[in-house]
ModelCIF file with pLDDT and N, C-alpha, C, O atoms, coordinates in Angstrom:
data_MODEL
#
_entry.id   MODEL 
#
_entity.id                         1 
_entity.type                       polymer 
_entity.pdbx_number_of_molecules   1 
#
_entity_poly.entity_id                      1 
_entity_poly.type                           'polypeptide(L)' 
_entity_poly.nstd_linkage                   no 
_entity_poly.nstd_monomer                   no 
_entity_poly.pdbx_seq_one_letter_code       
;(UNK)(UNK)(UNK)(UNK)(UNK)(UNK)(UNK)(UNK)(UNK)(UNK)(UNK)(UNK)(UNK)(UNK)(UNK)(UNK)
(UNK)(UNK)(UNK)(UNK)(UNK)(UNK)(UNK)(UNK)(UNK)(UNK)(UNK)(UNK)(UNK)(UNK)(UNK)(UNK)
(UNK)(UNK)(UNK)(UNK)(UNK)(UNK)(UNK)(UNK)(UNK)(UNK)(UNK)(UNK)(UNK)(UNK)(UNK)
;
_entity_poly.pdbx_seq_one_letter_code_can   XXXXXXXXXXXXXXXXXXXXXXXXXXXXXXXXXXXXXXXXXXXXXXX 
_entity_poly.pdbx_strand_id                 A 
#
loop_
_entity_poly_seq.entity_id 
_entity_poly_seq.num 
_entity_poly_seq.mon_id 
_entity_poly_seq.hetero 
1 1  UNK n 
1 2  UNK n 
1 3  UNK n 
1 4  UNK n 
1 5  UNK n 
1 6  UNK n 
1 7  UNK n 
1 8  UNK n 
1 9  UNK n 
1 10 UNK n 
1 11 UNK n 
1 12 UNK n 
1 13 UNK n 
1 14 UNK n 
1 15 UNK n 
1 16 UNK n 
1 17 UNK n 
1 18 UNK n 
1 19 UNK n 
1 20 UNK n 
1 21 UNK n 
1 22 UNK n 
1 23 UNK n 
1 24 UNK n 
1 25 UNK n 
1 26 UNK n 
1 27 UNK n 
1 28 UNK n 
1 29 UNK n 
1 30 UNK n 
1 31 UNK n 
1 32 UNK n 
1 33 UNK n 
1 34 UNK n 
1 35 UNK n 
1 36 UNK n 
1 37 UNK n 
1 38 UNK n 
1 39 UNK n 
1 40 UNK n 
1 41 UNK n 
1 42 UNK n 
1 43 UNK n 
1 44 UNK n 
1 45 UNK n 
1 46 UNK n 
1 47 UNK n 
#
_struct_asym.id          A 
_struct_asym.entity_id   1 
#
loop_
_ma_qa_metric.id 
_ma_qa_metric.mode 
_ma_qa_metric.name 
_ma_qa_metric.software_group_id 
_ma_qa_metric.type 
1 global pLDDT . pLDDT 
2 local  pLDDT . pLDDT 
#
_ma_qa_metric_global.metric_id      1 
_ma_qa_metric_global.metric_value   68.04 
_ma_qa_metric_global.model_id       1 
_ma_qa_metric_global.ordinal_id     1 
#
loop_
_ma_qa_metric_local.label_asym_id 
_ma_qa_metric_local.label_comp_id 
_ma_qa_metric_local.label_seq_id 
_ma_qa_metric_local.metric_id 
_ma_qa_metric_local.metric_value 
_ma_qa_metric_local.model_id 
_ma_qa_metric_local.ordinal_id 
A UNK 1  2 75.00 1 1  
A UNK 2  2 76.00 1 2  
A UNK 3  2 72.00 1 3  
A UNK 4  2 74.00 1 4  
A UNK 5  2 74.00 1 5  
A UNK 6  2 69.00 1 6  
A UNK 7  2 67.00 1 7  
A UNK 8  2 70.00 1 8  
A UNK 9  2 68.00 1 9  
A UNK 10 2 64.00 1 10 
A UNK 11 2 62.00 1 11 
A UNK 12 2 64.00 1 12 
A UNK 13 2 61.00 1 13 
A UNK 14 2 57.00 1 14 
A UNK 15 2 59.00 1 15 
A UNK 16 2 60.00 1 16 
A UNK 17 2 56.00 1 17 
A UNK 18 2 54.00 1 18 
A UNK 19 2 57.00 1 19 
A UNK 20 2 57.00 1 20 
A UNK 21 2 56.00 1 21 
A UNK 22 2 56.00 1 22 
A UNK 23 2 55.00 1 23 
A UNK 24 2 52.00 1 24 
A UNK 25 2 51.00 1 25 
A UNK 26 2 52.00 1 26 
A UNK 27 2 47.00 1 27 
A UNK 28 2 53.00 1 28 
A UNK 29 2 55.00 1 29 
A UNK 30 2 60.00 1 30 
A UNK 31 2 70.00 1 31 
A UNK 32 2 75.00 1 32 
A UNK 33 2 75.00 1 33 
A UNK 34 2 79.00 1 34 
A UNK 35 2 82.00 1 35 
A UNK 36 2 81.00 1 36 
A UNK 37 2 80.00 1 37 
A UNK 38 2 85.00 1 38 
A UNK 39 2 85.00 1 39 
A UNK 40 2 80.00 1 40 
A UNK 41 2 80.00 1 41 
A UNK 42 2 84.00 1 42 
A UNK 43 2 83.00 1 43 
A UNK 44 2 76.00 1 44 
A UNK 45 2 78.00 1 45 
A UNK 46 2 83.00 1 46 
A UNK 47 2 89.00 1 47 
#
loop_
_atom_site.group_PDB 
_atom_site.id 
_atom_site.type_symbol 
_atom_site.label_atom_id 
_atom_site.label_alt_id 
_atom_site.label_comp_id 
_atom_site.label_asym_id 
_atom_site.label_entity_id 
_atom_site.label_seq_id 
_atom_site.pdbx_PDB_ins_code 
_atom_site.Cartn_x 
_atom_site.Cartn_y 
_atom_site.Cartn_z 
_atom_site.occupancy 
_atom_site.B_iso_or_equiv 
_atom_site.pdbx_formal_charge 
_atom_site.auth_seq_id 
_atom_site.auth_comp_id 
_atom_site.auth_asym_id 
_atom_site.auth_atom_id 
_atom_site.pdbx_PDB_model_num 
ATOM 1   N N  . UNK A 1 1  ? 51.844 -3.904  85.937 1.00 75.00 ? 1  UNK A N  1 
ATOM 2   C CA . UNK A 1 1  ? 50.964 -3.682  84.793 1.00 75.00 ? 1  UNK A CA 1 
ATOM 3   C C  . UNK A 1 1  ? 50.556 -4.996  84.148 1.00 75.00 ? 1  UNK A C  1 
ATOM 4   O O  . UNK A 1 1  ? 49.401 -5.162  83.758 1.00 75.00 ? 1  UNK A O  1 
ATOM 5   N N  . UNK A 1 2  ? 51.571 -6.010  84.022 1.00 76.00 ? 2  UNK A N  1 
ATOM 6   C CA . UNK A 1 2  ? 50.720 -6.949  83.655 1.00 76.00 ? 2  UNK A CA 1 
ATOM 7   C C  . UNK A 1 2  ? 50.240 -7.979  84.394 1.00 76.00 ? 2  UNK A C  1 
ATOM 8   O O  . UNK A 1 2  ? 49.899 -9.018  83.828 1.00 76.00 ? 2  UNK A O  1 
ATOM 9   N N  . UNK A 1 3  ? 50.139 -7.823  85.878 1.00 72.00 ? 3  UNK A N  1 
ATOM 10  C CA . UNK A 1 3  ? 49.219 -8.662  86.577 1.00 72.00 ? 3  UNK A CA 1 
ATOM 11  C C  . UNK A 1 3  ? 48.162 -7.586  86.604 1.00 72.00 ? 3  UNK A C  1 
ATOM 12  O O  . UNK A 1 3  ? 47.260 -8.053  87.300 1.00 72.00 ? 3  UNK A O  1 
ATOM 13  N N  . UNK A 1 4  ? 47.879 -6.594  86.268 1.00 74.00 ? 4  UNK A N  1 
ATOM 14  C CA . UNK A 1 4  ? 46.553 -5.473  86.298 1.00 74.00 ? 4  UNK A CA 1 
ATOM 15  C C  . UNK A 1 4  ? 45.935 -6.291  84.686 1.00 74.00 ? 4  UNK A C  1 
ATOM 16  O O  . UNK A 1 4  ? 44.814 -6.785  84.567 1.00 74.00 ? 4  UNK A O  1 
ATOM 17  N N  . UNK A 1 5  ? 46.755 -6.257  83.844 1.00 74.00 ? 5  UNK A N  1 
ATOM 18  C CA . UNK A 1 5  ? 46.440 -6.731  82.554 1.00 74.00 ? 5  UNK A CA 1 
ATOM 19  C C  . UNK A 1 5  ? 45.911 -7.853  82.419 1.00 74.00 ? 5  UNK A C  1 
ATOM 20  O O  . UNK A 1 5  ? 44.925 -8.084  81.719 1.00 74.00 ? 5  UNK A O  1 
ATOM 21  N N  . UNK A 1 6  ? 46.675 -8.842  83.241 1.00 69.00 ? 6  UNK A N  1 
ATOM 22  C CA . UNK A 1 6  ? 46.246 -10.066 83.416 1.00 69.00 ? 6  UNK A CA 1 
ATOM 23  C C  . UNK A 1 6  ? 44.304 -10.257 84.202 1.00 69.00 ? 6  UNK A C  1 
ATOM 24  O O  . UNK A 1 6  ? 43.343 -10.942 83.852 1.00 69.00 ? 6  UNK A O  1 
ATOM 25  N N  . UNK A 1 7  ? 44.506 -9.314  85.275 1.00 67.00 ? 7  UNK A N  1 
ATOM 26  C CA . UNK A 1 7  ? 43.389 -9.001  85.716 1.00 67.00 ? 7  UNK A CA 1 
ATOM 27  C C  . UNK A 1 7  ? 42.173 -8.596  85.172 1.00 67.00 ? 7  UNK A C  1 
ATOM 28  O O  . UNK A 1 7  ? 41.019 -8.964  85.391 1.00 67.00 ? 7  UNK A O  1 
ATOM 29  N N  . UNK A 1 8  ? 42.601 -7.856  84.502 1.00 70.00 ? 8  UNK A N  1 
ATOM 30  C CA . UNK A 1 8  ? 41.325 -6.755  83.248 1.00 70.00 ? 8  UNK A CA 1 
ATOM 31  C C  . UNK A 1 8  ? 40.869 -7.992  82.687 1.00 70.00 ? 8  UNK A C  1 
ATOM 32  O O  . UNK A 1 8  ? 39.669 -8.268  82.695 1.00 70.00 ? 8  UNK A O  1 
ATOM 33  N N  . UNK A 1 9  ? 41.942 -8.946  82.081 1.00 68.00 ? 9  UNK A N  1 
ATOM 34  C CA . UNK A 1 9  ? 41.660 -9.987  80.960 1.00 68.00 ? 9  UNK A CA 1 
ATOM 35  C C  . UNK A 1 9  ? 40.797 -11.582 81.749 1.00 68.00 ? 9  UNK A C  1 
ATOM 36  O O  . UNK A 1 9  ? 40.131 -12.527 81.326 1.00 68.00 ? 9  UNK A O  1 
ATOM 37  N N  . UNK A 1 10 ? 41.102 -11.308 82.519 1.00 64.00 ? 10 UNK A N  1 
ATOM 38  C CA . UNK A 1 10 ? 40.095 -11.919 83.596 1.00 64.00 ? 10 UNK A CA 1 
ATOM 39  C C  . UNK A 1 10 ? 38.951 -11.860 83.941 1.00 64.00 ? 10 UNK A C  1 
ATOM 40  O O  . UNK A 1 10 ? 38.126 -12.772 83.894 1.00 64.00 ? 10 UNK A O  1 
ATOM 41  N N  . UNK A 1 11 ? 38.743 -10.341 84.473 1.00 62.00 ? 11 UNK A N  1 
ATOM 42  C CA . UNK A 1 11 ? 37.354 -10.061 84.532 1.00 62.00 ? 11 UNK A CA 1 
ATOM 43  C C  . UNK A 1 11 ? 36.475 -10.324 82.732 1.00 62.00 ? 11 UNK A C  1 
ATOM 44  O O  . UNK A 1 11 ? 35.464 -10.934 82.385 1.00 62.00 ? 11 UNK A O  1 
ATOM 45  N N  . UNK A 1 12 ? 37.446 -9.554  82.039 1.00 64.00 ? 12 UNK A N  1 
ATOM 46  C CA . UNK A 1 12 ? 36.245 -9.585  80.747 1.00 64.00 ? 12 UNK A CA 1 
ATOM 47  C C  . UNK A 1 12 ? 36.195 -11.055 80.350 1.00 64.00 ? 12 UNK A C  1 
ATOM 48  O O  . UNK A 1 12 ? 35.217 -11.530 79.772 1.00 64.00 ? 12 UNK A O  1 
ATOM 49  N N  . UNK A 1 13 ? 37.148 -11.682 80.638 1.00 61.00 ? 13 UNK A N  1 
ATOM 50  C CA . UNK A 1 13 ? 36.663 -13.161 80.622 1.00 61.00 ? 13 UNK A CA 1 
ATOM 51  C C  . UNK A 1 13 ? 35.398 -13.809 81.206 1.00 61.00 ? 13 UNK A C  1 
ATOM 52  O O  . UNK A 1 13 ? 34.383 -14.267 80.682 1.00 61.00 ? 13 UNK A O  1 
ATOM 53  N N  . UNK A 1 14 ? 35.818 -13.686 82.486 1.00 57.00 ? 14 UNK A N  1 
ATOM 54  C CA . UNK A 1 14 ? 34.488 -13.869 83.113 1.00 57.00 ? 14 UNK A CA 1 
ATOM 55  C C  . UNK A 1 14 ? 33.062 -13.081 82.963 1.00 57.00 ? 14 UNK A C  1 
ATOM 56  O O  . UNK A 1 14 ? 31.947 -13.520 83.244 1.00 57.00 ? 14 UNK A O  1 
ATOM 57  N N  . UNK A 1 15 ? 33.521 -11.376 82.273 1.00 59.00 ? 15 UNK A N  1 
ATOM 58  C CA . UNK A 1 15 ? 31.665 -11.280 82.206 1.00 59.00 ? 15 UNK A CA 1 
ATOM 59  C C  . UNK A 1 15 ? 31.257 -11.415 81.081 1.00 59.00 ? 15 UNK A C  1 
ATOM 60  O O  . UNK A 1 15 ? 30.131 -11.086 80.709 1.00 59.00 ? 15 UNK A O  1 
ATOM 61  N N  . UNK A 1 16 ? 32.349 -12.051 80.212 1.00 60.00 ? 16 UNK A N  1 
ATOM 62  C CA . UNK A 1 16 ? 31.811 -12.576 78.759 1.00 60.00 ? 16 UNK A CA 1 
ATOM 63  C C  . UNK A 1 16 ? 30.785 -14.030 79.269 1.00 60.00 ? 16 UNK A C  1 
ATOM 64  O O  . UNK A 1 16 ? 29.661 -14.366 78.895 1.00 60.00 ? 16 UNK A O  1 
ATOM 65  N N  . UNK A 1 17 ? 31.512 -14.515 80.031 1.00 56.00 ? 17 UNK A N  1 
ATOM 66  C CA . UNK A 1 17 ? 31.073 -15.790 80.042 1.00 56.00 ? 17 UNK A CA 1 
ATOM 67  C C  . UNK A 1 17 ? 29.524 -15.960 81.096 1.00 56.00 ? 17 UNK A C  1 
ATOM 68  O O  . UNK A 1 17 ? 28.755 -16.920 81.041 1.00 56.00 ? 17 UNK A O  1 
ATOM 69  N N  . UNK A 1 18 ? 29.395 -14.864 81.918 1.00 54.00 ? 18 UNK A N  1 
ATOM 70  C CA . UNK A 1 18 ? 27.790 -14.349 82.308 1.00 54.00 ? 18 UNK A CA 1 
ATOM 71  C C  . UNK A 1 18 ? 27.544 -13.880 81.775 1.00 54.00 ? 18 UNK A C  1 
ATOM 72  O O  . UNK A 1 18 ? 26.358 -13.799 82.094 1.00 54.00 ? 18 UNK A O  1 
ATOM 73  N N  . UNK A 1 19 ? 27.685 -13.143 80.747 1.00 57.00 ? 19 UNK A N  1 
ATOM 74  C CA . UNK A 1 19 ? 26.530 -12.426 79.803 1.00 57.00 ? 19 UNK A CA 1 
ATOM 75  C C  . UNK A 1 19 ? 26.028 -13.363 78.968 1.00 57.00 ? 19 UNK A C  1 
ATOM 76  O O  . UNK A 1 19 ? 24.860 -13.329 78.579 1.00 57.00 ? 19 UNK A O  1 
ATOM 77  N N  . UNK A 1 20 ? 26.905 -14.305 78.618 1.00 57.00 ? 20 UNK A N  1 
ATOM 78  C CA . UNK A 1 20 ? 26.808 -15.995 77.937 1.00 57.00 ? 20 UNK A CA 1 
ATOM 79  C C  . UNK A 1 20 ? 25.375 -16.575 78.699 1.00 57.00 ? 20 UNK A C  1 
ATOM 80  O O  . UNK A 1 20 ? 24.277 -16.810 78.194 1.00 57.00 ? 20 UNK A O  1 
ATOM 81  N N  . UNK A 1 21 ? 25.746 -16.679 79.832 1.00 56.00 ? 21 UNK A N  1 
ATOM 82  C CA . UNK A 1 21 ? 24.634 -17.305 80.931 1.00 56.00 ? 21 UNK A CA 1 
ATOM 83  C C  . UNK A 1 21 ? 23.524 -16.535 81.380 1.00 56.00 ? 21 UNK A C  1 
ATOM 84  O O  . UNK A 1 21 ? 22.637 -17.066 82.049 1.00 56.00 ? 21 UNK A O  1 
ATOM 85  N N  . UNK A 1 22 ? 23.489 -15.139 81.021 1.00 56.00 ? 22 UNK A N  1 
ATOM 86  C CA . UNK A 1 22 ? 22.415 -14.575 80.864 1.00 56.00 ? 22 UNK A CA 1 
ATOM 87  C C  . UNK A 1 22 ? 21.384 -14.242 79.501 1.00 56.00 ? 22 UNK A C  1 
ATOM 88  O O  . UNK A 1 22 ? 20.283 -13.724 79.316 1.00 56.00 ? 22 UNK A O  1 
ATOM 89  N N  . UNK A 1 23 ? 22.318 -14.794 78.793 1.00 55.00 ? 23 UNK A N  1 
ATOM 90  C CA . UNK A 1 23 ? 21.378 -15.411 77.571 1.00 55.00 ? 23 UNK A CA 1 
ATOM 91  C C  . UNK A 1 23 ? 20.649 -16.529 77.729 1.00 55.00 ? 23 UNK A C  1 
ATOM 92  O O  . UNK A 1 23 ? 19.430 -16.649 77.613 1.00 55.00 ? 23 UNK A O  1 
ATOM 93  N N  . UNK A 1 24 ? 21.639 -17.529 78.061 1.00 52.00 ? 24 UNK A N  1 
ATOM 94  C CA . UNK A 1 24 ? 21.196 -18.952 78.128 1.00 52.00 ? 24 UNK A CA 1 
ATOM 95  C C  . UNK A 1 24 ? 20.128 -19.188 79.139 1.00 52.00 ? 24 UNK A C  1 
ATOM 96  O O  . UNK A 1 24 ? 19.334 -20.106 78.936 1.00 52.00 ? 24 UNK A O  1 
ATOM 97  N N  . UNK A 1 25 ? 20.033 -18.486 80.159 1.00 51.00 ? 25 UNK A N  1 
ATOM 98  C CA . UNK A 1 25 ? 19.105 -19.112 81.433 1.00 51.00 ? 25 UNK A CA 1 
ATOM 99  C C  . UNK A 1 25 ? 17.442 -18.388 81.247 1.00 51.00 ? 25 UNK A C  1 
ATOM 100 O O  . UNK A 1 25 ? 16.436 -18.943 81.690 1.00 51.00 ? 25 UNK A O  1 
ATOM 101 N N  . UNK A 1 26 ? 17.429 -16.862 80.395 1.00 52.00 ? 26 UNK A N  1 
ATOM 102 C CA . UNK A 1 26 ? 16.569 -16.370 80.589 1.00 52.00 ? 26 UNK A CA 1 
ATOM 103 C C  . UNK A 1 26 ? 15.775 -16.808 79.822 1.00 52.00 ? 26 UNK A C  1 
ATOM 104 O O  . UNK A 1 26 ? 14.810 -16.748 80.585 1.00 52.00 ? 26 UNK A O  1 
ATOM 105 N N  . UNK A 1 27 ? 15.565 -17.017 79.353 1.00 47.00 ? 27 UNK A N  1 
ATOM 106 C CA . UNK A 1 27 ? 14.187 -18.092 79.071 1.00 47.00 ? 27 UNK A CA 1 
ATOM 107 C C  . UNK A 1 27 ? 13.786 -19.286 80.145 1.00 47.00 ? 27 UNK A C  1 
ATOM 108 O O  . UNK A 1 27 ? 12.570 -19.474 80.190 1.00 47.00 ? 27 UNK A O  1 
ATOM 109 N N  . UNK A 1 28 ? 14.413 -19.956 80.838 1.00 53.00 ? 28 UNK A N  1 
ATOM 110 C CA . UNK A 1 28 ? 14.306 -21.029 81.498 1.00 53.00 ? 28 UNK A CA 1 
ATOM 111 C C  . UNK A 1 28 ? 13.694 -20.360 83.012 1.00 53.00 ? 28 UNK A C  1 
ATOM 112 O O  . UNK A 1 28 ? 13.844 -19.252 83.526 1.00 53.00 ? 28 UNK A O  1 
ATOM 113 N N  . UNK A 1 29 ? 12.818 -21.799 83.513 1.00 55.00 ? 29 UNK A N  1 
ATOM 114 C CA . UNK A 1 29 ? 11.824 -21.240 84.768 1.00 55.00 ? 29 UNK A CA 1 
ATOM 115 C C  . UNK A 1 29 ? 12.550 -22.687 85.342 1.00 55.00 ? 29 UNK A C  1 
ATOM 116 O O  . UNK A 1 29 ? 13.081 -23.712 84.914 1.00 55.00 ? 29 UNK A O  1 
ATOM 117 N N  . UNK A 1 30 ? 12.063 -21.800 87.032 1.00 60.00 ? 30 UNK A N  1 
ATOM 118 C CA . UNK A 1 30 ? 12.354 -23.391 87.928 1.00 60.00 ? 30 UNK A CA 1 
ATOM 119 C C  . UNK A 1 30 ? 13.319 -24.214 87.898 1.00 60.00 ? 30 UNK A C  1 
ATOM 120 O O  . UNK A 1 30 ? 14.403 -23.645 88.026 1.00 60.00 ? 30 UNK A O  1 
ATOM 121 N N  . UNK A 1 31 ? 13.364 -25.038 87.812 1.00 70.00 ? 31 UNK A N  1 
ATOM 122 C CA . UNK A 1 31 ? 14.458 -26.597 87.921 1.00 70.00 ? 31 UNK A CA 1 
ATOM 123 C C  . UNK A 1 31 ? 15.613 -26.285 86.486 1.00 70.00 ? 31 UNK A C  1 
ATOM 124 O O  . UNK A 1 31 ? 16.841 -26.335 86.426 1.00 70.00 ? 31 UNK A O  1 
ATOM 125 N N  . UNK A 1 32 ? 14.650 -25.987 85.537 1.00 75.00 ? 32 UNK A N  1 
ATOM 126 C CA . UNK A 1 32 ? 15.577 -25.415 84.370 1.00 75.00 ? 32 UNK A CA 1 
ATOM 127 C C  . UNK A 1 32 ? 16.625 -24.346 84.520 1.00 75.00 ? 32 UNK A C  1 
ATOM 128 O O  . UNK A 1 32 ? 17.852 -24.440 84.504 1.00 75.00 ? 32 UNK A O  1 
ATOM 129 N N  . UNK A 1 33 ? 15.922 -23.423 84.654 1.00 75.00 ? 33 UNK A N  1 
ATOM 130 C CA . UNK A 1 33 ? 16.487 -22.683 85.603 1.00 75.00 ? 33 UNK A CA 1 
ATOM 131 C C  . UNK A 1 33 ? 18.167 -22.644 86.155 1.00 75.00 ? 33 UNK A C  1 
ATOM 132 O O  . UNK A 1 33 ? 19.223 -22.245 85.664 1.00 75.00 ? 33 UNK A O  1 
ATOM 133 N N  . UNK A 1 34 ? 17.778 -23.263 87.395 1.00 79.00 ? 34 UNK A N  1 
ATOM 134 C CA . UNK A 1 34 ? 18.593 -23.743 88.423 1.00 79.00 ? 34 UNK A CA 1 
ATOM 135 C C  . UNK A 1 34 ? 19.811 -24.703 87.731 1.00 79.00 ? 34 UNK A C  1 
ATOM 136 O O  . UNK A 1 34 ? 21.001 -24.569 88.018 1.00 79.00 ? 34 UNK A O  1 
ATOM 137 N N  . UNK A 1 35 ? 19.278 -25.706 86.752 1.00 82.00 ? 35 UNK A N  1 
ATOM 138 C CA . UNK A 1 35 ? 20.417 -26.623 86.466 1.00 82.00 ? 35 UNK A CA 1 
ATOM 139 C C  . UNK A 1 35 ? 21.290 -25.946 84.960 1.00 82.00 ? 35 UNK A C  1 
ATOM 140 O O  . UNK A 1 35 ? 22.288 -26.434 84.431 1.00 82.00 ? 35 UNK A O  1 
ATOM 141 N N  . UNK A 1 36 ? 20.555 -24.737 84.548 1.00 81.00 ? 36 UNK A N  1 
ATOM 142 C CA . UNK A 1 36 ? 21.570 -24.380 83.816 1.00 81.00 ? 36 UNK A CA 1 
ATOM 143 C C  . UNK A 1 36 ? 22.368 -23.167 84.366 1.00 81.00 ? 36 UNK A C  1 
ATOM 144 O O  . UNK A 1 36 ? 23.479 -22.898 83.909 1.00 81.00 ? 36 UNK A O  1 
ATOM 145 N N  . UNK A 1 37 ? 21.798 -22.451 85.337 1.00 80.00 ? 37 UNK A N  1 
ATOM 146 C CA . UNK A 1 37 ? 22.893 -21.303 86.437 1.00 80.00 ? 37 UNK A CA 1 
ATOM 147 C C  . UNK A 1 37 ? 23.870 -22.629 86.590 1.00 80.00 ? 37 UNK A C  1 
ATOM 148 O O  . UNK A 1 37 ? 24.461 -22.971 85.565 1.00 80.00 ? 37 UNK A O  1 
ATOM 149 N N  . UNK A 1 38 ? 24.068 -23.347 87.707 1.00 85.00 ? 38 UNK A N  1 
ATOM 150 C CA . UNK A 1 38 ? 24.760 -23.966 87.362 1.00 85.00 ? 38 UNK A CA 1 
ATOM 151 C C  . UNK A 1 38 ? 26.192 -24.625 86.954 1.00 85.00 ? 38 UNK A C  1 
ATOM 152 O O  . UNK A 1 38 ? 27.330 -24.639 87.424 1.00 85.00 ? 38 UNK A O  1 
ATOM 153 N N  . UNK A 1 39 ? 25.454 -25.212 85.720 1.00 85.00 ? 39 UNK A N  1 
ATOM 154 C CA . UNK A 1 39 ? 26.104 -25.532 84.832 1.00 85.00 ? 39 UNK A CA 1 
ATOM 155 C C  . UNK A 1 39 ? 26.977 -24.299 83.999 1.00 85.00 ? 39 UNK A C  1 
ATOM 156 O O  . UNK A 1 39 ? 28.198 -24.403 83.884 1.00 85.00 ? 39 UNK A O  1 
ATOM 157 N N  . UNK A 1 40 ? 26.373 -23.354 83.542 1.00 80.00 ? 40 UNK A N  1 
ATOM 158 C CA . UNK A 1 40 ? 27.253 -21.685 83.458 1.00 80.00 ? 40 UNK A CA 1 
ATOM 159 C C  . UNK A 1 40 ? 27.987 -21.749 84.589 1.00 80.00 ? 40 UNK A C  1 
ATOM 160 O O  . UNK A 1 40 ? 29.090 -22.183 84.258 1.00 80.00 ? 40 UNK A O  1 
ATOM 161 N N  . UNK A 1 41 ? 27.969 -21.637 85.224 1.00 80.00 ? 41 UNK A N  1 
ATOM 162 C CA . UNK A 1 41 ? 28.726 -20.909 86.740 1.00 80.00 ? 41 UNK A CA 1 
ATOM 163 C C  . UNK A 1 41 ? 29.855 -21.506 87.249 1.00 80.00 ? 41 UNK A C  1 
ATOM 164 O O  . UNK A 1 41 ? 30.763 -20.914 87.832 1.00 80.00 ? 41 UNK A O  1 
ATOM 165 N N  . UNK A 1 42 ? 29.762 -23.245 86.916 1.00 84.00 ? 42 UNK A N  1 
ATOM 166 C CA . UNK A 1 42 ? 31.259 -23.838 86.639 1.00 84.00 ? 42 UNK A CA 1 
ATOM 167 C C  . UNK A 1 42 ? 31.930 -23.765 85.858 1.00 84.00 ? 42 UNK A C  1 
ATOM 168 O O  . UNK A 1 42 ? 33.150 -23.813 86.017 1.00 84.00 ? 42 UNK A O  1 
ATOM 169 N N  . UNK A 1 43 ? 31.214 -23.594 84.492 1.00 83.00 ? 43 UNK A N  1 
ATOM 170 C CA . UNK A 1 43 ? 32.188 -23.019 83.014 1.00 83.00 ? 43 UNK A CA 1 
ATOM 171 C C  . UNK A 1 43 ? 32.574 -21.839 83.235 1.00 83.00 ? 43 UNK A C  1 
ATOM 172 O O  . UNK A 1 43 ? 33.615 -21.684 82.597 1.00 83.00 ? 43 UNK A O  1 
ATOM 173 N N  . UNK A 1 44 ? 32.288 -20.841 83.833 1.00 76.00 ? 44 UNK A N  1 
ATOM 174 C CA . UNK A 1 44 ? 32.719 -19.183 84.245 1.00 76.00 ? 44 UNK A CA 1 
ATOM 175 C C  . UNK A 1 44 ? 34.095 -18.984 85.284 1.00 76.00 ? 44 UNK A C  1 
ATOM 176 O O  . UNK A 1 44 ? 35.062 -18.239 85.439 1.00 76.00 ? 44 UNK A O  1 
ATOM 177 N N  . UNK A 1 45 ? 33.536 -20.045 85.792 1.00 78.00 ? 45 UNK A N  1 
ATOM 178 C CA . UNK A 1 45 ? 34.844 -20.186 87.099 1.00 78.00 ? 45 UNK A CA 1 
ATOM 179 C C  . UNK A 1 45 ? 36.045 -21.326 86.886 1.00 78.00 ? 45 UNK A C  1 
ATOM 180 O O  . UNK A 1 45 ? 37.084 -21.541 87.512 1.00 78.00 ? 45 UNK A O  1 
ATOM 181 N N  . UNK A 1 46 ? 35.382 -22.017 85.618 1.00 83.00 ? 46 UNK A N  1 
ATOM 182 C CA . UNK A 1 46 ? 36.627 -23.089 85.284 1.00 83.00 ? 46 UNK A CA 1 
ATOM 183 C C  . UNK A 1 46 ? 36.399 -24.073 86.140 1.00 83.00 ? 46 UNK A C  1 
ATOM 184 O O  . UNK A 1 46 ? 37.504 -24.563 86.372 1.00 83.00 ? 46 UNK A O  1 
ATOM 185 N N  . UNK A 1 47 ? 35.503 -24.694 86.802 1.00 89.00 ? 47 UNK A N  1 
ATOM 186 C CA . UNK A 1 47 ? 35.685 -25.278 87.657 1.00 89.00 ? 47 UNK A CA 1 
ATOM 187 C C  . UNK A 1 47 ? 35.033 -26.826 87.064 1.00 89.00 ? 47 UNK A C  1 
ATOM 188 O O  . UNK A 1 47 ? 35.053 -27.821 87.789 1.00 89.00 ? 47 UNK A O  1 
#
């Protein structure tokens, strides 16, 4: 249960942090775009 817990708290981690990046990118076209997916997508994954 608490590696399921741990898990749950994971995912909503992470789709907090794309719904974050689906704020942030939708406005942006092209190159903009691209360099802020990104830039989200290493902050989402910690990387």
């Amino acid at each position: 249960n608490t590696a399921l817990i741990n898990t749950i708290n994971e995912q909503q981690r992470f789709q907090h942090a794309v719904v974050s990046l689906a704020t942030a990118v939708s406005a942006e076209n092209g190159e903009a775009f691209l360099r802020r997916l990104t830039a989200h997508m290493a902050e989402a994954l910690s990387a």
